[in-house]
Protein backbone atom coordinates (compact mmCIF):
# COMPACT_ATOMS: atom_id res chain seq x y z
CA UNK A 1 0.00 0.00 0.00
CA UNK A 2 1.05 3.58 -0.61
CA UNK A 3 0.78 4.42 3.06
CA UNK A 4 3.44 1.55 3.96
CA UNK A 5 5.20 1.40 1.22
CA UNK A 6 6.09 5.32 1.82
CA UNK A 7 7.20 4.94 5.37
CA UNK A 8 9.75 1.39 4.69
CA UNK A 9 11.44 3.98 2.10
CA UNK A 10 11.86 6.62 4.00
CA UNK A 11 12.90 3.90 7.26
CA UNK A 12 15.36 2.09 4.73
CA UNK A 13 16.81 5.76 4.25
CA UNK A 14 17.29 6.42 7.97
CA UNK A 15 14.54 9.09 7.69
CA UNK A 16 12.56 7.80 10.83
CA UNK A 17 11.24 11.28 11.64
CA UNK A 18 9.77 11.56 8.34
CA UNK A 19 8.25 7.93 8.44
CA UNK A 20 6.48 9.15 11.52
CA UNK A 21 4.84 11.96 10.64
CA UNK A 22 3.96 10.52 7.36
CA UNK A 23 2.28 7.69 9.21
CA UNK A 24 0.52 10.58 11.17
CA UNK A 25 -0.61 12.54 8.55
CA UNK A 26 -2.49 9.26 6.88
CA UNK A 27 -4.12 8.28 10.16
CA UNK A 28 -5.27 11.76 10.96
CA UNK A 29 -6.62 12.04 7.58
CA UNK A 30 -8.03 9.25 7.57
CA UNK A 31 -9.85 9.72 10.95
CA UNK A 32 -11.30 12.90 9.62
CA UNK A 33 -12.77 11.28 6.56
CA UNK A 34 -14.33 8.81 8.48
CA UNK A 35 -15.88 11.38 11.11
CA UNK A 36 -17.11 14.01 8.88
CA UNK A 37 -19.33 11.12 7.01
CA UNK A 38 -20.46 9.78 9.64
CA UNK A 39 -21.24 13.67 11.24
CA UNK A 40 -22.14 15.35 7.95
CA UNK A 41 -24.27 12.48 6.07
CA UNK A 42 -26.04 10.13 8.85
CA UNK A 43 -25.17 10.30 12.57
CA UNK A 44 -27.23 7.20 13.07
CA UNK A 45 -24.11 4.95 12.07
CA UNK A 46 -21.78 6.30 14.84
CA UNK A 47 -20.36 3.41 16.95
CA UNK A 48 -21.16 0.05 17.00
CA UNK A 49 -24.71 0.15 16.81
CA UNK A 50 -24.84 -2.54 19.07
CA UNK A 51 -26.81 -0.85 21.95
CA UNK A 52 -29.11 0.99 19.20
CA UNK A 53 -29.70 -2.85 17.81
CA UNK A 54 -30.10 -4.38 21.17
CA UNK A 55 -32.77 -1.83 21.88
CA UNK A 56 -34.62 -2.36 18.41
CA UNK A 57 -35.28 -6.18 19.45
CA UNK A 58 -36.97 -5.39 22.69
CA UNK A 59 -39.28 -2.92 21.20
CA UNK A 60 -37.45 0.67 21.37
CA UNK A 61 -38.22 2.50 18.03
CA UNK A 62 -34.63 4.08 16.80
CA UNK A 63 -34.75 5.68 13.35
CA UNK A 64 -32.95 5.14 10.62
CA UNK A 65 -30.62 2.49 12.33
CA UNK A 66 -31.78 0.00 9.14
CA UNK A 67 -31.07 2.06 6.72
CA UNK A 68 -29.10 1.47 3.44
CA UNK A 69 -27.30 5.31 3.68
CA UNK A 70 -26.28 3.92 7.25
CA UNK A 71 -24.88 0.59 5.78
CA UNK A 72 -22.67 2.92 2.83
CA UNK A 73 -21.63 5.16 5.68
CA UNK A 74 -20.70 2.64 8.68
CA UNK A 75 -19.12 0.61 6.12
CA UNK A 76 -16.51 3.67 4.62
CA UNK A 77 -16.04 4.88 8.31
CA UNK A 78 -15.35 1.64 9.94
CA UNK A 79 -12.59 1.37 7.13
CA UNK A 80 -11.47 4.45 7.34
CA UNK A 81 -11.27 3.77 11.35
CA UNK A 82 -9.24 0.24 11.00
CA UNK A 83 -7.05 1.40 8.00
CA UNK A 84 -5.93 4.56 10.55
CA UNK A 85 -4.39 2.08 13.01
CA UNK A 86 -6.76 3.46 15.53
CA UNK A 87 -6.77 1.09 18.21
CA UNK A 88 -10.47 -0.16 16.91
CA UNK A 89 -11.81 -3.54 15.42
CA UNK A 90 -14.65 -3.79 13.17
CA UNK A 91 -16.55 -6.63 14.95
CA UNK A 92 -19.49 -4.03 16.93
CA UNK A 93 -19.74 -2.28 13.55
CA UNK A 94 -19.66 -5.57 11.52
CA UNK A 95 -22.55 -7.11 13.88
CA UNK A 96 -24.65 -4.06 12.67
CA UNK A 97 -23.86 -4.08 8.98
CA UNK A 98 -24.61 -8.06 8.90
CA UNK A 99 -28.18 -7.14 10.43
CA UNK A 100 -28.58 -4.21 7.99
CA UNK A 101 -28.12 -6.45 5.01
CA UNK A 102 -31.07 -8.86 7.02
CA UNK A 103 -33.16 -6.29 7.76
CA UNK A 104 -32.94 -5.14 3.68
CA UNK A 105 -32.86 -8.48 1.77
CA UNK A 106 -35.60 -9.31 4.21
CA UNK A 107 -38.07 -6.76 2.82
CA UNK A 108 -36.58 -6.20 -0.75
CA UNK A 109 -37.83 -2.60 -0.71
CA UNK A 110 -36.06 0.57 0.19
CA UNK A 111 -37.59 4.08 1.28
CA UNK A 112 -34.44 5.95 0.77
CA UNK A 113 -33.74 4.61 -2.91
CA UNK A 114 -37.63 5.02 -3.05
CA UNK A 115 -37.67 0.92 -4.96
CA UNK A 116 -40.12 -1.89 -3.76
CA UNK A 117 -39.63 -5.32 -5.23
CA UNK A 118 -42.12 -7.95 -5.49
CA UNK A 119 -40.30 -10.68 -3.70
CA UNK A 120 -40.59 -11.92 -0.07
CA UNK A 121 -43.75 -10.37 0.46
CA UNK A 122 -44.42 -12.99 3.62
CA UNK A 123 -41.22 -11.30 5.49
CA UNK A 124 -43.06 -8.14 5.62
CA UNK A 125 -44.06 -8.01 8.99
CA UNK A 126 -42.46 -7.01 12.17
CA UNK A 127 -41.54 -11.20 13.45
CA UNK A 128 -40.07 -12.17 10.15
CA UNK A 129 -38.42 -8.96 10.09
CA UNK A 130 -36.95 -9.11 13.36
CA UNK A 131 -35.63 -12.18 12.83
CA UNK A 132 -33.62 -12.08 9.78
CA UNK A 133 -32.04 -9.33 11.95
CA UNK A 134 -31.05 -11.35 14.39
CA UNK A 135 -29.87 -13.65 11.78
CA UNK A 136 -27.86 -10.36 10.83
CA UNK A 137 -26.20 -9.96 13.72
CA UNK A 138 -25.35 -14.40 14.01
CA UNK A 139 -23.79 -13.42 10.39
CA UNK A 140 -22.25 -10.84 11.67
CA UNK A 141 -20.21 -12.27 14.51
CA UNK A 142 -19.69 -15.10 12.23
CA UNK A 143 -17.93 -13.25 9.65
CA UNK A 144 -15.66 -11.22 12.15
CA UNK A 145 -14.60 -14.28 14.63
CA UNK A 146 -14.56 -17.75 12.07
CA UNK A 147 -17.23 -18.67 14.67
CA UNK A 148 -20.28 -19.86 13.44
CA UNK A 149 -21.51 -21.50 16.49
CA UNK A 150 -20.27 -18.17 18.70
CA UNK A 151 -22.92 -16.34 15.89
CA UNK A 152 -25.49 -18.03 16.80
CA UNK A 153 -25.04 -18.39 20.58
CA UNK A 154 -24.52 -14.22 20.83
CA UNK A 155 -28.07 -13.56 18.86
CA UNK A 156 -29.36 -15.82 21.12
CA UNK A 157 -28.58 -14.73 24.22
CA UNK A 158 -27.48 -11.22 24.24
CA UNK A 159 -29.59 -9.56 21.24
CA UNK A 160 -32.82 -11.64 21.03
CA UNK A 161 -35.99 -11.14 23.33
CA UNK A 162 -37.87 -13.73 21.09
CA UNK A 163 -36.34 -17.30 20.44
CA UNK A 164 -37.48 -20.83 19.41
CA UNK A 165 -36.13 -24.28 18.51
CA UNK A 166 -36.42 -23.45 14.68
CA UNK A 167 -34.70 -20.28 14.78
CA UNK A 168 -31.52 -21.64 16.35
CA UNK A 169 -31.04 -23.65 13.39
CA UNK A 170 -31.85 -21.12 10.97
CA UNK A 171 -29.34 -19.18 12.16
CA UNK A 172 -26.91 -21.14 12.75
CA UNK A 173 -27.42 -22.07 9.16
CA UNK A 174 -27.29 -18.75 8.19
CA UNK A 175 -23.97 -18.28 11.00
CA UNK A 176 -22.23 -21.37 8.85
CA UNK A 177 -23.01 -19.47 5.48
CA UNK A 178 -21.25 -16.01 6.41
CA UNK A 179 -17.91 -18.09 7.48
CA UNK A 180 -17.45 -19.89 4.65
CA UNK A 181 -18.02 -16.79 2.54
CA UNK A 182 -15.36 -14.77 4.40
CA UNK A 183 -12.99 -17.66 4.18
CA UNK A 184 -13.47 -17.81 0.54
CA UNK A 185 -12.86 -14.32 0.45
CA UNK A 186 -9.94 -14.40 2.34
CA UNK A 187 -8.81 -17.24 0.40
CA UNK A 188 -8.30 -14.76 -2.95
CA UNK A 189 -5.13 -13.20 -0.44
CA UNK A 190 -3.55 -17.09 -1.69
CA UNK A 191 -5.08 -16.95 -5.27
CA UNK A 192 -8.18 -18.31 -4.39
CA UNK A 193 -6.40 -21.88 -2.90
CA UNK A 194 -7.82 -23.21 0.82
CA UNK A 195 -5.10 -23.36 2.92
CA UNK A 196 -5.60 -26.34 5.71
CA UNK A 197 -7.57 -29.50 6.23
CA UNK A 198 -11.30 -28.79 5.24
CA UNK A 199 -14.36 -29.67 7.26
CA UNK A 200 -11.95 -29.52 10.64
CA UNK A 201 -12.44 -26.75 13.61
CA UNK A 202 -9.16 -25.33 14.49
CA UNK A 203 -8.57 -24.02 18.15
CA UNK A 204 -6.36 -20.97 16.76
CA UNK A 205 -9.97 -19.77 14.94
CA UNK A 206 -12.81 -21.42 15.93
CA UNK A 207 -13.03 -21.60 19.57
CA UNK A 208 -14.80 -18.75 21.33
CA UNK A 209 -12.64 -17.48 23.48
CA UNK A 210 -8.73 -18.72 24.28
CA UNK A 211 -6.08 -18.43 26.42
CA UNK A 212 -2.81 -18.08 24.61
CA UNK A 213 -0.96 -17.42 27.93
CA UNK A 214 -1.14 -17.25 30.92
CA UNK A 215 -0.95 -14.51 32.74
CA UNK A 216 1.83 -13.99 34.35
């Protein structure tokens, strides 16, 4: 990239001054860019969004948190955010994007691109609705962590005020989808080859939550 690229030359020239404050410059610019959208164009994608979507599932109306101008927005700011080497991840704002695609492909109609399609017309109430975006958020944590099964255990017990026996497995189906899409993605950083034994959980990715080492 040009921003690394830039600072190894001017390291490999014994310029580490300069390397410094052109690192600076990139990450304050690229702070700013990612503010003033999120400021300027929809102050509804600020954050994670997790609180905003924990609140939508137990019946608090917040506007425009579903909202395709807040997907386009938290998606450039959260990349601006990461690519400034801000001390940020994007799994909270990753968790709201995946339920911003459910709550859209859901409905397959949009009031701020002013289109309606005729598909999925069952969906359009406020159950079916709310589900897919909990599905979102599975997806969501999914895609972030390589966990499907960590997806599906966080929409159930820390987003959803509404569960049953046939929801866990449609979104842990769902969960198992968004992995093996962002693998495949990844997989285009090694020319599109899979890199390890396939069908098998590995304990450096899949596991919830581990211990390298111990604290000392």
């Amino acid at each position: 990239s040009v921003k690394f690229d830039k600072a190894d030359d001017f390291i490999q020239d014994g310029k580490f001054f300069n390397a410094w404050g052109w690192l600076v410059l990139w990450g304050i610019g690229l702070v700013f860019f990612g503010s003033a959208i999120v400021v300027l164009l929809r102050p509804s994608a600020t954050a994670s969004g997790l609180p905003e979507l924990i609140g939508f599932l137990n019946g608090t109306i917040v506007r425009r948190i579903f909202n395709v101008k807040t997907f386009v927005v938290k998606f450039f700011s959260c990349t601006a955010a990461v690519a400034s080497g801000l001390p940020v991840g994007p799994e909270g704002p990753m968790i709201h994007m995946g339920s911003l695609i459910g709550a859209g492909l859901s409905q397959m109609r949009s009031a701020t691109l002013r289109v309606s399609f005729p598909f999925f017309n069952r969906f359009r109430n406020s159950e079916d609705r709310r589900n897919f975006i909990s599905a979102g958020a599975g997806a969501g944590i999914a895609s972030a962590f390589g966990a499907p099964v960590g997806g599906m255990l966080f929409s159930m017990e820390e987003v959803s005020s509404f569960w049953n026996q046939k929801l866990t497995w449609q979104i842990f189906f769902c969960c198992m989808i968004s992995t093996f899409t962002t693998d495949l993605f990844n997989s285009a950083f090694l020319g599109w080859k899979y890199d390890g034994p396939f069908g098998l959980f590995k304990t450096d990715r899949y596991i919830l939550f581990r211990v390298e080492q111990g604290i000392a």
